[in-house]
N, C-alpha and C. Protein backbone atom coordinates (compact mmCIF):
# COMPACT_ATOMS: atom_id res chain seq x y z
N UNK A 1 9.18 -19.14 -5.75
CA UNK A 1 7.76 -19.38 -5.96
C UNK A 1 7.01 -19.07 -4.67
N UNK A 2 5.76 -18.55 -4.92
CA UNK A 2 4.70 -17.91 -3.91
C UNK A 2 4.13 -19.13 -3.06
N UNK A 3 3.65 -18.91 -2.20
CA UNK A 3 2.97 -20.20 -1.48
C UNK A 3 1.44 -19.54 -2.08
N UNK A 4 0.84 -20.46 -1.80
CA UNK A 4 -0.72 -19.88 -1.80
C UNK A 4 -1.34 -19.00 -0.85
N UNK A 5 -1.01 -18.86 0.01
CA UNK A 5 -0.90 -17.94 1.57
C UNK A 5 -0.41 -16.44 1.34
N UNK A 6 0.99 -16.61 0.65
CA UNK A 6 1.32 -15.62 0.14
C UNK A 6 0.96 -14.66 -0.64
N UNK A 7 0.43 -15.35 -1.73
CA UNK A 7 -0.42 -14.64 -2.98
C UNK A 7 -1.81 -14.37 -2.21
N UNK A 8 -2.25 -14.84 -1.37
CA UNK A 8 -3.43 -14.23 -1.33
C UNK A 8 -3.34 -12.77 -0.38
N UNK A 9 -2.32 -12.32 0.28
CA UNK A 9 -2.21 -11.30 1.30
C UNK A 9 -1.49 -10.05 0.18
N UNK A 10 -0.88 -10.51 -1.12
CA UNK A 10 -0.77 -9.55 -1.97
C UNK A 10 -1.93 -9.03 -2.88
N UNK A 11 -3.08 -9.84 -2.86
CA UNK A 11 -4.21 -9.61 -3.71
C UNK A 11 -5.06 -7.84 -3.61
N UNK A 12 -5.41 -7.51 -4.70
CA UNK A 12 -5.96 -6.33 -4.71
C UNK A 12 -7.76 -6.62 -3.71
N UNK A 13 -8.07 -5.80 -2.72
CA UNK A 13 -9.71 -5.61 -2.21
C UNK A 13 -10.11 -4.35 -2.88
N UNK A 14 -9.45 -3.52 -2.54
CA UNK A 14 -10.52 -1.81 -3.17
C UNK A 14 -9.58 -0.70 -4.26
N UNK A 15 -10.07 -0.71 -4.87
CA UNK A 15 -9.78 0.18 -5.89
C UNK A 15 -10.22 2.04 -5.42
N UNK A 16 -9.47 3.02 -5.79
CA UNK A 16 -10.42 3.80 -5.79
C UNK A 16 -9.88 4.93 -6.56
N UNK A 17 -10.28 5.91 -7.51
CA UNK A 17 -9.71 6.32 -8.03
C UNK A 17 -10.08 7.98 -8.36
N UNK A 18 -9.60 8.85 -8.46
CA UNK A 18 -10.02 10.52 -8.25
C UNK A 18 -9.46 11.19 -9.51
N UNK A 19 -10.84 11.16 -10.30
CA UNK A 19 -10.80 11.59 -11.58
C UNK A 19 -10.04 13.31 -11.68
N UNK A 20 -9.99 14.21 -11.13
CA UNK A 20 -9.74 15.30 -10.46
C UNK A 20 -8.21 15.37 -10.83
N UNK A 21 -7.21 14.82 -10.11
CA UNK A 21 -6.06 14.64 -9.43
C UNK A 21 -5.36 13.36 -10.64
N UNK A 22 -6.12 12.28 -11.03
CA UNK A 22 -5.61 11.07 -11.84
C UNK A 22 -5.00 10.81 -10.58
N UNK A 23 -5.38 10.31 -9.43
CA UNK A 23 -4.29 9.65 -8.45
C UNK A 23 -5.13 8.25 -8.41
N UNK A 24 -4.45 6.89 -8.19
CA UNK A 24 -5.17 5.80 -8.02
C UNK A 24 -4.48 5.10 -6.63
N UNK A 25 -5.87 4.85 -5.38
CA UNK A 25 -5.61 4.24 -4.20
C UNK A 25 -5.86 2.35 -4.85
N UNK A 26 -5.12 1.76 -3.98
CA UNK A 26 -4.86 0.54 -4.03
C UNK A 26 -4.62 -0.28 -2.97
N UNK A 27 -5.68 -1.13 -2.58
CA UNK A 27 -5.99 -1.55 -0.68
C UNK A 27 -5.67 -3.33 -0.96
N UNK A 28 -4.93 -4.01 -0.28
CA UNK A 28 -4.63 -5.36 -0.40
C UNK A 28 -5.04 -5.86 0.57
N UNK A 29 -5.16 -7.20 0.49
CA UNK A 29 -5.85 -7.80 1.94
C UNK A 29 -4.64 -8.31 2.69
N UNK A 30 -3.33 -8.01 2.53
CA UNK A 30 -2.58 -8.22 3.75
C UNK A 30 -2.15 -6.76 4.28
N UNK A 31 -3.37 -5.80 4.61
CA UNK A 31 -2.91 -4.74 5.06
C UNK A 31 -2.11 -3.46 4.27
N UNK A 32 -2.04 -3.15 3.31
CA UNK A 32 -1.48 -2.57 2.72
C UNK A 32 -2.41 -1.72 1.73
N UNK A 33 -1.99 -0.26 1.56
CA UNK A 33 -2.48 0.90 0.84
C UNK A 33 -1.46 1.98 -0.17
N UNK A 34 -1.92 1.36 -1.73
CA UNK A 34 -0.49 1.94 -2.06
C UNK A 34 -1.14 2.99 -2.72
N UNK A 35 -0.70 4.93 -2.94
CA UNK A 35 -0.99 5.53 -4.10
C UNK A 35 0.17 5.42 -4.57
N UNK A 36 -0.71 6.13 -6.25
CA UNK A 36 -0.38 5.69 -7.73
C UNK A 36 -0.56 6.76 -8.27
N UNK A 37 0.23 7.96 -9.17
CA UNK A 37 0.28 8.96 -10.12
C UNK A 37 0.99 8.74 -10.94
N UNK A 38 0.41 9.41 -11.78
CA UNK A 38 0.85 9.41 -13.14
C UNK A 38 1.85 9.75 -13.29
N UNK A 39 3.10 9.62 -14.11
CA UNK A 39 4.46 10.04 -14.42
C UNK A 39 4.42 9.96 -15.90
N UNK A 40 4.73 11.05 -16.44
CA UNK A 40 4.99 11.34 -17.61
C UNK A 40 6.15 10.94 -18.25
N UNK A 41 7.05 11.21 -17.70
CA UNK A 41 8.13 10.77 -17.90
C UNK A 41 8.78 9.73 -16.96
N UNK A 42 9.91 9.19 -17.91
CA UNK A 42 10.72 7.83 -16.95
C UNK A 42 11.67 8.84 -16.28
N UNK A 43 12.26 7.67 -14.95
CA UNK A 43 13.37 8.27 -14.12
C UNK A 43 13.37 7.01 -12.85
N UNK A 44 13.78 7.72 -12.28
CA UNK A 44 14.08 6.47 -10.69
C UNK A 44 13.08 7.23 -9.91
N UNK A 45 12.90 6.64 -9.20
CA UNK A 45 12.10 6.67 -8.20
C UNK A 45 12.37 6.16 -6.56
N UNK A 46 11.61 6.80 -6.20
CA UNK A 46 11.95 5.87 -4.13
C UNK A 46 10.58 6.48 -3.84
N UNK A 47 10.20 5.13 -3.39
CA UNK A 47 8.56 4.88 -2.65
C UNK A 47 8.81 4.90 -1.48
N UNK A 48 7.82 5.73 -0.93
CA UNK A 48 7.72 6.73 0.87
C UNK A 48 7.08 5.58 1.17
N UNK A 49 7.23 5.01 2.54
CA UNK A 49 7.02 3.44 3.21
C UNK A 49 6.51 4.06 4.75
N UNK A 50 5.22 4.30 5.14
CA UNK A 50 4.99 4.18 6.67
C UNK A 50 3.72 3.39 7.23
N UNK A 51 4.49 2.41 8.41
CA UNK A 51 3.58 1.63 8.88
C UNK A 51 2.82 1.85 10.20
N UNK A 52 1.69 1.69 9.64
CA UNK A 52 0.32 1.61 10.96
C UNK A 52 0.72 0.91 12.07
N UNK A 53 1.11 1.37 13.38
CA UNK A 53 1.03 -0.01 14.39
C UNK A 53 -0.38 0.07 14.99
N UNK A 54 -1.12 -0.26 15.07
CA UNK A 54 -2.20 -0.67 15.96
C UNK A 54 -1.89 -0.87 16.61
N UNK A 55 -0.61 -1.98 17.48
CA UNK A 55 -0.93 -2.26 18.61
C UNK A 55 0.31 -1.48 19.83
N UNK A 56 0.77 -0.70 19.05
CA UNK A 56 1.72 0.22 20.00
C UNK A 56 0.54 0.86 21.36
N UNK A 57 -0.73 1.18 21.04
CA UNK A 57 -1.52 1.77 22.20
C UNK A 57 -2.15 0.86 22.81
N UNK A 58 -2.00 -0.55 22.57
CA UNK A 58 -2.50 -1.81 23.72
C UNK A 58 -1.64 -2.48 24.24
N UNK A 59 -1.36 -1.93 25.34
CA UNK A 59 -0.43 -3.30 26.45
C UNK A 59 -0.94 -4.29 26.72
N UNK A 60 -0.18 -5.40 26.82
CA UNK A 60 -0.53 -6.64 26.57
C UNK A 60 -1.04 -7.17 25.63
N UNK A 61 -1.13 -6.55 24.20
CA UNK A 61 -1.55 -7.16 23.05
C UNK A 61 -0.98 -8.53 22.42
N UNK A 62 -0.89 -9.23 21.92
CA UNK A 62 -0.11 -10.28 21.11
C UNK A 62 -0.95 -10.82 19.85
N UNK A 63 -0.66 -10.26 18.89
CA UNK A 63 -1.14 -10.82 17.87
C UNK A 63 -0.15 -12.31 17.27
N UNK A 64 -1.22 -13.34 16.73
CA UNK A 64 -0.84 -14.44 16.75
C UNK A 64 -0.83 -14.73 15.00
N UNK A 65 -1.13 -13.62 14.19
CA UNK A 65 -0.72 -14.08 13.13
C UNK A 65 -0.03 -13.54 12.19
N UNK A 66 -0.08 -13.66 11.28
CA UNK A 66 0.99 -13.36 10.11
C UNK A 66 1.54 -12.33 10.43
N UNK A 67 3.31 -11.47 9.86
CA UNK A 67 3.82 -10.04 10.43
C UNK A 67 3.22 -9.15 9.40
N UNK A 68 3.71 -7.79 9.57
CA UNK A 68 3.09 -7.38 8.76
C UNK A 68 3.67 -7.07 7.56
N UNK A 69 3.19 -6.90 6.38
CA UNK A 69 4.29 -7.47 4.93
C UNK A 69 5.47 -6.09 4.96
N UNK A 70 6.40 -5.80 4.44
CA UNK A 70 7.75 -5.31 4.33
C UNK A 70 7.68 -5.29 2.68
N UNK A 71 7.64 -3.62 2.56
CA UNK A 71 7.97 -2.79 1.22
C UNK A 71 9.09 -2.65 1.23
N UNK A 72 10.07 -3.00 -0.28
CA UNK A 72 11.55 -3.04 -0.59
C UNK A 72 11.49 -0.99 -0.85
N UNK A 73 12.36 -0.70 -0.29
CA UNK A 73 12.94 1.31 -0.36
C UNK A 73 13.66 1.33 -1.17
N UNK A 74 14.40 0.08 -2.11
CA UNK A 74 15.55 0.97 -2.96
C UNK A 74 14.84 1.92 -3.83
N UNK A 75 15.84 2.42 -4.91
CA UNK A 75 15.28 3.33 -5.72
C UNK A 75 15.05 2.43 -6.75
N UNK A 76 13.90 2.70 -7.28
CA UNK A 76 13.93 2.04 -8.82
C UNK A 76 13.81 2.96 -10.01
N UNK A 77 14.09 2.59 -11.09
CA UNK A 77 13.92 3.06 -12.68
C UNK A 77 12.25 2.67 -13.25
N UNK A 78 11.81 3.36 -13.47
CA UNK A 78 10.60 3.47 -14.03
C UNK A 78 10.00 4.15 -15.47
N UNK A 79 9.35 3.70 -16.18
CA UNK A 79 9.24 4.27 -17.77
C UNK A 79 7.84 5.21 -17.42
N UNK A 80 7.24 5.90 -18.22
CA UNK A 80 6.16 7.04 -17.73
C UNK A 80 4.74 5.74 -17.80
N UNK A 81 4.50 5.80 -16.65
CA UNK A 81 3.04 4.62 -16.58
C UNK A 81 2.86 5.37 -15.11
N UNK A 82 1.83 4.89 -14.68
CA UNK A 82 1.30 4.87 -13.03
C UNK A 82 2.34 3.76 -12.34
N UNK A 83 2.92 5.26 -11.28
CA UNK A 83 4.04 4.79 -10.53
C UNK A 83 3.51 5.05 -9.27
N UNK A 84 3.70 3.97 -8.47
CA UNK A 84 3.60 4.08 -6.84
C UNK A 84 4.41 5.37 -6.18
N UNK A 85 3.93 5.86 -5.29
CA UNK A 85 4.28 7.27 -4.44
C UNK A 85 4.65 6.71 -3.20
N UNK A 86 3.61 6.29 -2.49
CA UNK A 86 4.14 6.00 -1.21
C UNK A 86 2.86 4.73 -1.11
N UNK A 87 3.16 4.04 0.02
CA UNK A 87 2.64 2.63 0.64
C UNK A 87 2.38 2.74 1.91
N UNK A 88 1.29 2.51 2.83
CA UNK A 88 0.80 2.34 4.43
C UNK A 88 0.44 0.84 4.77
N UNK A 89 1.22 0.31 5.43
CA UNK A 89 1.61 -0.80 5.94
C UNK A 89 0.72 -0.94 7.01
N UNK A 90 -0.73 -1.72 7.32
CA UNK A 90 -0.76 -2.34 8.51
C UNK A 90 -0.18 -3.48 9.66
N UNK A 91 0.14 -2.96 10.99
CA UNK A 91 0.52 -3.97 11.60
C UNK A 91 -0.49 -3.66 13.16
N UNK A 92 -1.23 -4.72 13.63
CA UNK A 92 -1.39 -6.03 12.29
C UNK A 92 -1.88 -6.17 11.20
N UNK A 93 -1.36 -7.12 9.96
CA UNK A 93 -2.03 -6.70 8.85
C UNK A 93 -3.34 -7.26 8.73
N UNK A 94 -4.46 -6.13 8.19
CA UNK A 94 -5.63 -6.52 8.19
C UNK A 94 -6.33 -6.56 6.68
N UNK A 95 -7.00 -6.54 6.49
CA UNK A 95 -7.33 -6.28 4.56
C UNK A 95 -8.10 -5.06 4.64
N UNK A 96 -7.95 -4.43 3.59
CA UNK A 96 -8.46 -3.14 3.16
C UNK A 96 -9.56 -3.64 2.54
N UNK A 97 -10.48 -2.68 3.65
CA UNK A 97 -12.15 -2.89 3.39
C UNK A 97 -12.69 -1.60 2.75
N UNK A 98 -12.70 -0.67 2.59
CA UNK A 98 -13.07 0.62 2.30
C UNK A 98 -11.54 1.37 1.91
N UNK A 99 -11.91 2.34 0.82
CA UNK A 99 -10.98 3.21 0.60
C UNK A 99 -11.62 4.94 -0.19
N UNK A 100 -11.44 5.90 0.06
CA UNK A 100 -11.92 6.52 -0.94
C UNK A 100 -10.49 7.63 -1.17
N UNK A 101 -11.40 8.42 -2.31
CA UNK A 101 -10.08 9.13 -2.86
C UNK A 101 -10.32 10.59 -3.43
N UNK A 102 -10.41 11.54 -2.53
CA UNK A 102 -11.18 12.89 -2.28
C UNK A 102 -9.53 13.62 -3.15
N UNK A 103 -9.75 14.56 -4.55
CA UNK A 103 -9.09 15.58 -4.82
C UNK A 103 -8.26 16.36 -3.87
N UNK A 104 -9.20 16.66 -3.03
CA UNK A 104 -8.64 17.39 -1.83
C UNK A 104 -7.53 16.77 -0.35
N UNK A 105 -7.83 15.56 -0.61
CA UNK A 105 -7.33 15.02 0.21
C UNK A 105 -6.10 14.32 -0.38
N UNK A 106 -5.95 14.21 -1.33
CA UNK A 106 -4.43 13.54 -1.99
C UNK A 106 -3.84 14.82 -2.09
């Protein structure tokens, strides 16, 4: 069971979605940005995982709160729905305030 702390750093902030492409961005407030395409068909899958450090370019930084959340890499089985592609991890995690979702840019 979730703490209440927990559930709230998995919660959805921005939606955004690119009629163009059918790709859907997905911004959480514990730092995290997942896209989403369409799959026609079922199969397994493995979600591409890379995390933001922010604070690799400040010496002497110390952030004092929460880490930053940890996406599971196995492969999974999936039926044809909107399947996650890959995930961007902030550390530190911050909430996703803005997102957009340019054809060209997915």
């Amino acid at each position: 069971m979730c703490s209440s702390d927990e559930e709230k750093r998995v919660a959805i902030q921005q939606l955004a979605f690119c009629p163009s492409s059918g790709k859907l961005l997905v911004g959480g407030a514990g730092g995290h940005v997942t896209l989403f395409t369409f799959e026609s068909e079922s199969g397994e899958r493995r979600v591409e995982t890379s995390v933001m450090d922010f604070t690799a370019c400040q010496e002497g930084f110390v952030w004092n709160g929460p880490e930053a959340m940890t996406v599971k890499s196995d492969v999974t089985w999936a039926g044809a729905s909107y399947q996650p592609l890959c995930v961007a991890v902030a550390n530190p995690p911050a909430a996703c305030t803005a997102l957009t979702a340019c054809h060209s840019q997915l």
